[in-house]
N, C-alpha and C. Protein backbone atom coordinates (compact mmCIF):
# COMPACT_ATOMS: atom_id res chain seq x y z
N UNK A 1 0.83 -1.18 0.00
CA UNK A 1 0.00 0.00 0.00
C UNK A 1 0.88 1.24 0.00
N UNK A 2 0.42 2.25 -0.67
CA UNK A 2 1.10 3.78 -0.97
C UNK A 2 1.24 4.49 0.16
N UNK A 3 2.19 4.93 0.74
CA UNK A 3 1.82 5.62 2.16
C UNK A 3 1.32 7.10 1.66
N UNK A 4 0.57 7.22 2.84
CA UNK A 4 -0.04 8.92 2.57
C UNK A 4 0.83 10.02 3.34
N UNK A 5 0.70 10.56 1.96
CA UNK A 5 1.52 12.18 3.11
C UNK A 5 0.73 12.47 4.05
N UNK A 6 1.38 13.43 4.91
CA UNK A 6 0.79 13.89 5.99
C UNK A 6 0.23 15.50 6.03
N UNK A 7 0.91 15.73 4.73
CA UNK A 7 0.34 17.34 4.64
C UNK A 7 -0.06 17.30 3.25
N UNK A 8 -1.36 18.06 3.34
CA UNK A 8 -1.78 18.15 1.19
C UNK A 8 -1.94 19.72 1.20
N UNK A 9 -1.73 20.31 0.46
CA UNK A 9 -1.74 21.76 0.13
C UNK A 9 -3.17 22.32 0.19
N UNK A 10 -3.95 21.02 -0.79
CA UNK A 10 -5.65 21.52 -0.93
C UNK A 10 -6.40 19.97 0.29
N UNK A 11 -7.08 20.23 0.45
CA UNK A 11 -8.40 18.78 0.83
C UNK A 11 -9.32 19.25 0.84
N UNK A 12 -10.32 18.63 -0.08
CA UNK A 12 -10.90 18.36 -0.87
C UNK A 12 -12.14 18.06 -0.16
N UNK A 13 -13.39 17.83 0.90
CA UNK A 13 -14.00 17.01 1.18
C UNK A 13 -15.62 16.71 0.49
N UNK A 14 -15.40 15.17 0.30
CA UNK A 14 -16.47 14.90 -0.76
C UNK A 14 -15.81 14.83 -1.96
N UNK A 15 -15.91 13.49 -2.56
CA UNK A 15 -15.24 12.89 -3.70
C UNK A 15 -16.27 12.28 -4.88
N UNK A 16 -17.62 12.98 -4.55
CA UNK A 16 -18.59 12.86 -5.79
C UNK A 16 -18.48 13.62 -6.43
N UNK A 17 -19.19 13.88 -7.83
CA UNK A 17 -19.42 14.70 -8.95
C UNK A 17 -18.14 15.81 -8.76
N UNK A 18 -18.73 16.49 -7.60
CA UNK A 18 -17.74 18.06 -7.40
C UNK A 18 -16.41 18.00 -6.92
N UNK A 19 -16.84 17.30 -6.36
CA UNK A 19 -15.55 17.02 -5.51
C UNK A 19 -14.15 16.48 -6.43
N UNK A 20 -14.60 15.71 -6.90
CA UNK A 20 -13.53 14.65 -7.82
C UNK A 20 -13.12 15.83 -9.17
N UNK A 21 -14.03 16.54 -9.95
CA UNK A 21 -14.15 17.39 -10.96
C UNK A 21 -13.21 18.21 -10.25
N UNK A 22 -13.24 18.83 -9.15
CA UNK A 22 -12.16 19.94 -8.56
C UNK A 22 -11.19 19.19 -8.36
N UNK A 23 -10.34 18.20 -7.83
CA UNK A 23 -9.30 17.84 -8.08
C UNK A 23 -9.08 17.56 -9.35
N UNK A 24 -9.26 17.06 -10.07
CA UNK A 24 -8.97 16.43 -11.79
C UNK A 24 -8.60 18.03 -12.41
N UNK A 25 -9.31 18.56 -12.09
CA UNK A 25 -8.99 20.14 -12.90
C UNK A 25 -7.89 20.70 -12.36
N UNK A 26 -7.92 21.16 -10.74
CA UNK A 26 -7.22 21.56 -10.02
C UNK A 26 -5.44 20.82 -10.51
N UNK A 27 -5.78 19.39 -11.03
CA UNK A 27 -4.51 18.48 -10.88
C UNK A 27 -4.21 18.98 -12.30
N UNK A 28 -5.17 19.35 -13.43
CA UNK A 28 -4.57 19.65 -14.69
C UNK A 28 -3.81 20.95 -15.20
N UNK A 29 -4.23 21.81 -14.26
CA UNK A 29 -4.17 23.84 -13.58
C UNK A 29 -2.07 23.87 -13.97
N UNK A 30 -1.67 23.79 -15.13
CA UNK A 30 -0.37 24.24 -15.28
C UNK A 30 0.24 25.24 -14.10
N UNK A 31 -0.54 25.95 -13.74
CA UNK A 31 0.31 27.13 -12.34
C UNK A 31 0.17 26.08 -10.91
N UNK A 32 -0.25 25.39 -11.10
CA UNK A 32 -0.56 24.52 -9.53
C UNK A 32 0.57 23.43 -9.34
N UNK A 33 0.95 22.98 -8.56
CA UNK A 33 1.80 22.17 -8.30
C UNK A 33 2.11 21.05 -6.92
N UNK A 34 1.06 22.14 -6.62
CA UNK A 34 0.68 21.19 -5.16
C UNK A 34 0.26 19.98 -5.13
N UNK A 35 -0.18 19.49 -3.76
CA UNK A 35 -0.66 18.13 -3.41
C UNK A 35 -2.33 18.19 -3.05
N UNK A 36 -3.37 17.21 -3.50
CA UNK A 36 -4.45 17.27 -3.50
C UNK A 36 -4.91 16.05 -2.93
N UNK A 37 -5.67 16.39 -1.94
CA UNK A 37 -6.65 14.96 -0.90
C UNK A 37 -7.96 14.95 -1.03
N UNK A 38 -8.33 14.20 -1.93
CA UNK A 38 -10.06 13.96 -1.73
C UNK A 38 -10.23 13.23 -0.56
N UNK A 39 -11.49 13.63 0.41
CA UNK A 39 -11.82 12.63 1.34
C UNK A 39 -13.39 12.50 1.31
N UNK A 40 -13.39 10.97 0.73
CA UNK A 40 -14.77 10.56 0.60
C UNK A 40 -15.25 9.79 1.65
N UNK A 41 -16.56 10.04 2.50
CA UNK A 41 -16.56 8.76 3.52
C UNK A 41 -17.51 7.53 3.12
N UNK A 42 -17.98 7.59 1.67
CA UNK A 42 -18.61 6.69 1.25
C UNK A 42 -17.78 5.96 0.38
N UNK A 43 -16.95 5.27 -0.08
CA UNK A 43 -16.21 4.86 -1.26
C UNK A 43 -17.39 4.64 -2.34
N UNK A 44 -18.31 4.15 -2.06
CA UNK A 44 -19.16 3.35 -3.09
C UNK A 44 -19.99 4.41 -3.55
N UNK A 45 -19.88 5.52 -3.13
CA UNK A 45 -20.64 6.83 -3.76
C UNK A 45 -22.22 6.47 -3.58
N UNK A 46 -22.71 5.70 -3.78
CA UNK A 46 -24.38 4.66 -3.05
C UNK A 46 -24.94 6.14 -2.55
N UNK A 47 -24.45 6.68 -1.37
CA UNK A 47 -25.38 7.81 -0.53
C UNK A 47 -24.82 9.13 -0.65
N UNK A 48 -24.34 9.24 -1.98
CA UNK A 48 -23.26 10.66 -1.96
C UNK A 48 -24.71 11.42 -3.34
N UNK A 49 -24.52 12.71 -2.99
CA UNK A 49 -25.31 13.65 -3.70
C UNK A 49 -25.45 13.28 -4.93
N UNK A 50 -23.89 13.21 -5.66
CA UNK A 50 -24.92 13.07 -7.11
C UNK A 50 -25.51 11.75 -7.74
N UNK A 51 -25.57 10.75 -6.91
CA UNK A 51 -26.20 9.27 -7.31
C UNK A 51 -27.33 9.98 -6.75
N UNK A 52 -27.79 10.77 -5.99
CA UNK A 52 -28.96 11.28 -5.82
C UNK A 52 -29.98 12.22 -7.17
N UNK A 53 -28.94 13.18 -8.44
CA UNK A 53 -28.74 14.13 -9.24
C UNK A 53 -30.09 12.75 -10.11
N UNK A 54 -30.49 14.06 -11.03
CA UNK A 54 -31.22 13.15 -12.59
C UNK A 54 -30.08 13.20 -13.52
N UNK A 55 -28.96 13.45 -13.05
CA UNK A 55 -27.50 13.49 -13.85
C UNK A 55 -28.16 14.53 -14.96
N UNK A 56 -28.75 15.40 -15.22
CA UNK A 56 -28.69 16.92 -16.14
C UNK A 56 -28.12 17.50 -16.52
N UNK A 57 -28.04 17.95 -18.00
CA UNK A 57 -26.70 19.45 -17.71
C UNK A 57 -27.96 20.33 -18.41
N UNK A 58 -28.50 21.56 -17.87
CA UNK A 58 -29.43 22.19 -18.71
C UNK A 58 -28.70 23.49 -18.47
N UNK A 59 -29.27 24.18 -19.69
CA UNK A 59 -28.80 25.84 -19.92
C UNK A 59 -29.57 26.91 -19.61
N UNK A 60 -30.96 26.31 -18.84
CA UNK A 60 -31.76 27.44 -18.29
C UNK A 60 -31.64 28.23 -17.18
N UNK A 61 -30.55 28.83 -17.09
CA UNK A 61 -30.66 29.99 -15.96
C UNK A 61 -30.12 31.12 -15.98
N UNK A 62 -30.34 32.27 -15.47
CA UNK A 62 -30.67 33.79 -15.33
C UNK A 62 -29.37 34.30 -15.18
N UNK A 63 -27.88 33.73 -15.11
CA UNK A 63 -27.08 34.33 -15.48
C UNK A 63 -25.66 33.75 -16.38
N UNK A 64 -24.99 34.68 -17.07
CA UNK A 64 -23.68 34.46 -17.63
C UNK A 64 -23.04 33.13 -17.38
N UNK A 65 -22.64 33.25 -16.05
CA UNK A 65 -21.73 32.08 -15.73
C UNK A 65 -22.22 31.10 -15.64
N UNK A 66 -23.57 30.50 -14.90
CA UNK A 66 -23.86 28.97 -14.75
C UNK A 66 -24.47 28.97 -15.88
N UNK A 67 -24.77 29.72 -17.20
CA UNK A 67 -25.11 29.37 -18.82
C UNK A 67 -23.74 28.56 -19.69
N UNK A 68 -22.69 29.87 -19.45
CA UNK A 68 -21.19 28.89 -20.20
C UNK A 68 -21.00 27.74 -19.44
N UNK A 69 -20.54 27.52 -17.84
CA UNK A 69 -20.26 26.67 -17.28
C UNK A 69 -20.96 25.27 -18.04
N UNK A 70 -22.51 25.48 -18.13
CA UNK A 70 -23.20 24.14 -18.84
C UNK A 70 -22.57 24.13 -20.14
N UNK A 71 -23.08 25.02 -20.64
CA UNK A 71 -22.30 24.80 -21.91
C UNK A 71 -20.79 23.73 -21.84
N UNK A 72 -20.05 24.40 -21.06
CA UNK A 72 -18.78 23.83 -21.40
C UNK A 72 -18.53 22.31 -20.82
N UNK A 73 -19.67 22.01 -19.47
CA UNK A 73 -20.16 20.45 -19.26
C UNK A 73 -20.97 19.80 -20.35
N UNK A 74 -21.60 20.21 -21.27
CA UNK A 74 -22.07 19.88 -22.12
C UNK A 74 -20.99 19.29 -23.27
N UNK A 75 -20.21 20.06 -23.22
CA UNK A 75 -19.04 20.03 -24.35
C UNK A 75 -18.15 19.10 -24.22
N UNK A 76 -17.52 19.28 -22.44
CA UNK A 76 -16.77 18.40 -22.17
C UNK A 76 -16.95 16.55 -22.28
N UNK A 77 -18.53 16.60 -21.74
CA UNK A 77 -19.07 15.19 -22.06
C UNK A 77 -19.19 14.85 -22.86
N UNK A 78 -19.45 15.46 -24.17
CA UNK A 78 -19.24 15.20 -26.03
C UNK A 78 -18.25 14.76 -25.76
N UNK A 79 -16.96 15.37 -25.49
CA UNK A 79 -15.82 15.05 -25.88
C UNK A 79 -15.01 14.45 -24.90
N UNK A 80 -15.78 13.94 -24.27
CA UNK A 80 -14.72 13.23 -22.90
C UNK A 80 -13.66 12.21 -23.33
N UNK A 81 -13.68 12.10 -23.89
CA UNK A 81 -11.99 10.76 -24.06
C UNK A 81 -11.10 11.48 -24.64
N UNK A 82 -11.59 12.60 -25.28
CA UNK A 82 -10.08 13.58 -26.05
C UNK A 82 -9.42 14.07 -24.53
N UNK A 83 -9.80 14.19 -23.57
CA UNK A 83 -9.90 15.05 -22.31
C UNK A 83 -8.59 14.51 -21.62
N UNK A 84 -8.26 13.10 -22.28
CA UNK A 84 -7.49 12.16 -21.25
C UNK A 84 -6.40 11.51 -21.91
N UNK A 85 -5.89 12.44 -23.15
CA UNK A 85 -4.31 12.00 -23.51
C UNK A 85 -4.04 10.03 -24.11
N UNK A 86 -5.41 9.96 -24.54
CA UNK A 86 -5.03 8.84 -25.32
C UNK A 86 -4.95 7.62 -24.85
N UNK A 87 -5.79 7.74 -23.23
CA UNK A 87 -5.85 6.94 -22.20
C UNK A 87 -7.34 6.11 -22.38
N UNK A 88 -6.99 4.67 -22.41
CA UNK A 88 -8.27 3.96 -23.28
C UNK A 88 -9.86 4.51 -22.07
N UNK A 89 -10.55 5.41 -22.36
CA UNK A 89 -11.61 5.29 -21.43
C UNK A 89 -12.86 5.43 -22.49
N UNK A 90 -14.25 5.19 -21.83
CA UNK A 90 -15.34 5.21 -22.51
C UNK A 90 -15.71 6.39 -22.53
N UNK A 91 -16.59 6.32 -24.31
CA UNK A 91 -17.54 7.22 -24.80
C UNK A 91 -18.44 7.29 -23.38
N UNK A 92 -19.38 8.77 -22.79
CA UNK A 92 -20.21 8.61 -22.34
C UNK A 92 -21.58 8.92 -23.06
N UNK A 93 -22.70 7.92 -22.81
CA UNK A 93 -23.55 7.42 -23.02
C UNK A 93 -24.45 8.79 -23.01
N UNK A 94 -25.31 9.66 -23.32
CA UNK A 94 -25.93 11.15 -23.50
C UNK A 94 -27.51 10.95 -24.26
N UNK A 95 -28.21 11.18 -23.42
CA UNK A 95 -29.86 11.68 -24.18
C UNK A 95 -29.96 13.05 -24.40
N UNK A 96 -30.40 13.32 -25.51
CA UNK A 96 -30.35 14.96 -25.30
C UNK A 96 -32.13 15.27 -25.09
N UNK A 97 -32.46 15.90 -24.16
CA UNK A 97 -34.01 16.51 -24.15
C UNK A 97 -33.89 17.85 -23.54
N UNK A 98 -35.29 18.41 -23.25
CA UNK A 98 -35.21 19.66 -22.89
C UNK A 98 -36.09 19.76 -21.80
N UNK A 99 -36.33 20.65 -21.43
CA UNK A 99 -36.98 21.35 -20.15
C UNK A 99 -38.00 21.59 -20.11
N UNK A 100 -39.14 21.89 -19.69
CA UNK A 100 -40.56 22.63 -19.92
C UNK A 100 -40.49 23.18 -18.51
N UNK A 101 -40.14 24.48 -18.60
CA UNK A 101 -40.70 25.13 -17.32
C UNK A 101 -42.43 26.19 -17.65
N UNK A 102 -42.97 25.87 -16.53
CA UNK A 102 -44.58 26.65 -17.11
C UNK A 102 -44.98 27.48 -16.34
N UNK A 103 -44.96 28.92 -16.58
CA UNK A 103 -45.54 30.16 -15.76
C UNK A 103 -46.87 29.78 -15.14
N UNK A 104 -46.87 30.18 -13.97
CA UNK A 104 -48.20 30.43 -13.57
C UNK A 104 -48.83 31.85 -13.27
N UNK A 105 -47.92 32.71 -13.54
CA UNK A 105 -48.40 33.89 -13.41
C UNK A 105 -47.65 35.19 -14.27
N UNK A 106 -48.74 35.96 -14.76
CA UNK A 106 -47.57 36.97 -15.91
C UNK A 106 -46.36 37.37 -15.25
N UNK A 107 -46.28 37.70 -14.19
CA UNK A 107 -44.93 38.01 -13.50
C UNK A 107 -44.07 37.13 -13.68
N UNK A 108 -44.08 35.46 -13.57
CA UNK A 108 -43.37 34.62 -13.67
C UNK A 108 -43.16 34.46 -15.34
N UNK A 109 -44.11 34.89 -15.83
CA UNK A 109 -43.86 34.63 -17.90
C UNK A 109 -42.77 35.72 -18.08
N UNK A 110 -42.89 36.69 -17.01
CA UNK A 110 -41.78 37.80 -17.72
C UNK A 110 -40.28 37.54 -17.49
N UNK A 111 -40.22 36.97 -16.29
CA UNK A 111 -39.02 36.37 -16.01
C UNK A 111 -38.22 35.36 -16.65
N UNK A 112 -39.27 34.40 -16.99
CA UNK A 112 -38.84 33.08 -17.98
C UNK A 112 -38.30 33.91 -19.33
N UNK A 113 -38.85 34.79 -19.75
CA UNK A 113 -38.79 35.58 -21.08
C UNK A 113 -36.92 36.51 -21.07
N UNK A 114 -37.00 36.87 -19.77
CA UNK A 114 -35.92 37.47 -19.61
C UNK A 114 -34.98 36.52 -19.73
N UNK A 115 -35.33 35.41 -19.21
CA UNK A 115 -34.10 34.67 -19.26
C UNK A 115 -34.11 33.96 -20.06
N UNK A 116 -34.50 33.37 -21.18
CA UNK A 116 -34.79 32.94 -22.37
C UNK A 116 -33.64 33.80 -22.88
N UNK A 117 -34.01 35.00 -23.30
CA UNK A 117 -33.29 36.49 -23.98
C UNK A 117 -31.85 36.53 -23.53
N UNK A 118 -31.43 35.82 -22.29
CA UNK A 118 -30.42 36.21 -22.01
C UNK A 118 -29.25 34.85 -22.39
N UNK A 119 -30.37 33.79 -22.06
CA UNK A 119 -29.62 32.15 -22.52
C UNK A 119 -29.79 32.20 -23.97
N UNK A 120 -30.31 32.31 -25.04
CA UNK A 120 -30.09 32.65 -26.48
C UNK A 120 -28.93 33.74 -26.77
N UNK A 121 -28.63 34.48 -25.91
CA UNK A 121 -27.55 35.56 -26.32
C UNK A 121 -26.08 35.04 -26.40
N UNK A 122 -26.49 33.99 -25.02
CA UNK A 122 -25.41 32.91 -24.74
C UNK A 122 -25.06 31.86 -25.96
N UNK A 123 -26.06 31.57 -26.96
CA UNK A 123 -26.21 30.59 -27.62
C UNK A 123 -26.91 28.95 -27.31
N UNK A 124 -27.77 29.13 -26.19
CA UNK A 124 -28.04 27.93 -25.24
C UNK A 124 -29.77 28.36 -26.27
N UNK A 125 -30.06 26.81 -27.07
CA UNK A 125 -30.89 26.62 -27.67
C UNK A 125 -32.44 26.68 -27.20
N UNK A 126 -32.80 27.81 -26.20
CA UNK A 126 -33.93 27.82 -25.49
C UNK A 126 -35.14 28.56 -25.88
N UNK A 127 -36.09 28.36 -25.61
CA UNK A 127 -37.35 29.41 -26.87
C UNK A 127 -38.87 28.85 -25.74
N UNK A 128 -39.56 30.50 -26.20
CA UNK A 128 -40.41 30.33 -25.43
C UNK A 128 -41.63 29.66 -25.93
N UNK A 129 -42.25 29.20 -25.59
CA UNK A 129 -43.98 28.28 -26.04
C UNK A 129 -44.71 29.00 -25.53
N UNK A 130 -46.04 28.93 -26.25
CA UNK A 130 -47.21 29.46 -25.75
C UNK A 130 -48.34 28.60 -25.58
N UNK A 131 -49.24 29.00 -25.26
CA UNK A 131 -50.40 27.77 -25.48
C UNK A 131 -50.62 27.78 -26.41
N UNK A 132 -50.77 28.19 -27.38
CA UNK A 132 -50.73 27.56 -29.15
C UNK A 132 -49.68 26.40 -29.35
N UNK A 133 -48.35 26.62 -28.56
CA UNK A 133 -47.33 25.68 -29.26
C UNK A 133 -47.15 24.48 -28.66
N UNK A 134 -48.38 24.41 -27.26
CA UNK A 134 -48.25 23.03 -26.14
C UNK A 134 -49.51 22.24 -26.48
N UNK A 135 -50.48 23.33 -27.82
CA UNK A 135 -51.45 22.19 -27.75
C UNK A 135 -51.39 21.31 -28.92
C-alpha cells in the first residue's frame, strides 16, 4: 500500500461529482503544483449527492456564468476521451431533451422571457412556447 503524506496543500472534502471534478482540474491547472486529498466517507458513492442528481446538464438559468459553465459540461461530455491523452476510457452514453418550465403567473412569464433572452444571447438553444405551441 502507498503511504499517505501527511500534509496536502488543498483537501478536498467529498469525492462525488464536485468534488472529484475539482481535483482532476485543479490536478490539470499548469500554475498549480501542489498536493491534493479527496476525502470521501462513502467509497461506493451509493449515498453521496450526485447518485442522488437526474444526472442533467441544462442551460436554463438567469445568469452568464452557470449558462457557459453548462455549456462547457455539455461540451466536455461530447468530448470526454479527447480530455485524457489517449488513455483507453469510454464514450459517455448522452440523451439529449429539454426542459418545460410553465408560468403560472404573468410576472413569472416575464421572467422566464428574460431569461430565455439572455440564454439565447449565450447561444443555449432555449425558446419560449405558448399555449398555441403546447397544444
Amino acid at each position: 500500500m502507498a503511504e499517505l503524506n501527511e500534509h496536502f496543500d488543498v483537501v478536498i472534502v467529498g469525492g462525488a461529482m464536485m468534488g472529484s471534478s475539482t481535483a482532476w482540474w485543479l490536478s490539470r491547472e499548469p500554475g498549480f503544483d501542489g498536493s491534493v486529498l479527496v476525502v470521501e466517507r462513502d467509497p461506493s458513492y451509493e449515498h453521496s449527492s450526485t447518485s442522488a442528481t437526474n444526472s442533467c446538464v441544462r442551460q436554463q438559468f438567469s445568469n452568464e456564468v452557470n449558462i457557459r459553465i453548462s455549456q462547457f459540461t455539455a461540451e466536455f461530455i461530447r468530448t470526454f476521451p479527447t480530455w485524457f491523452d489517449g488513455a483507453d476510457v469510454p464514450e459517455l452514453a448522452t440523451n439529449y431533451f429539454g426542459y418545460l418550465y410553465l408560468a403560472a403567473d404573468p410576472a413569472f412569464a416575464h421572467v422566464l422571457e428574460a431569461n430565455q433572452q439572455l440564454q439565447a444571447s449565450w447561444g443555449a438553444a432555449t425558446r419560449i412556447l405558448d399555449r398555441d405551441d403546447l397544444a
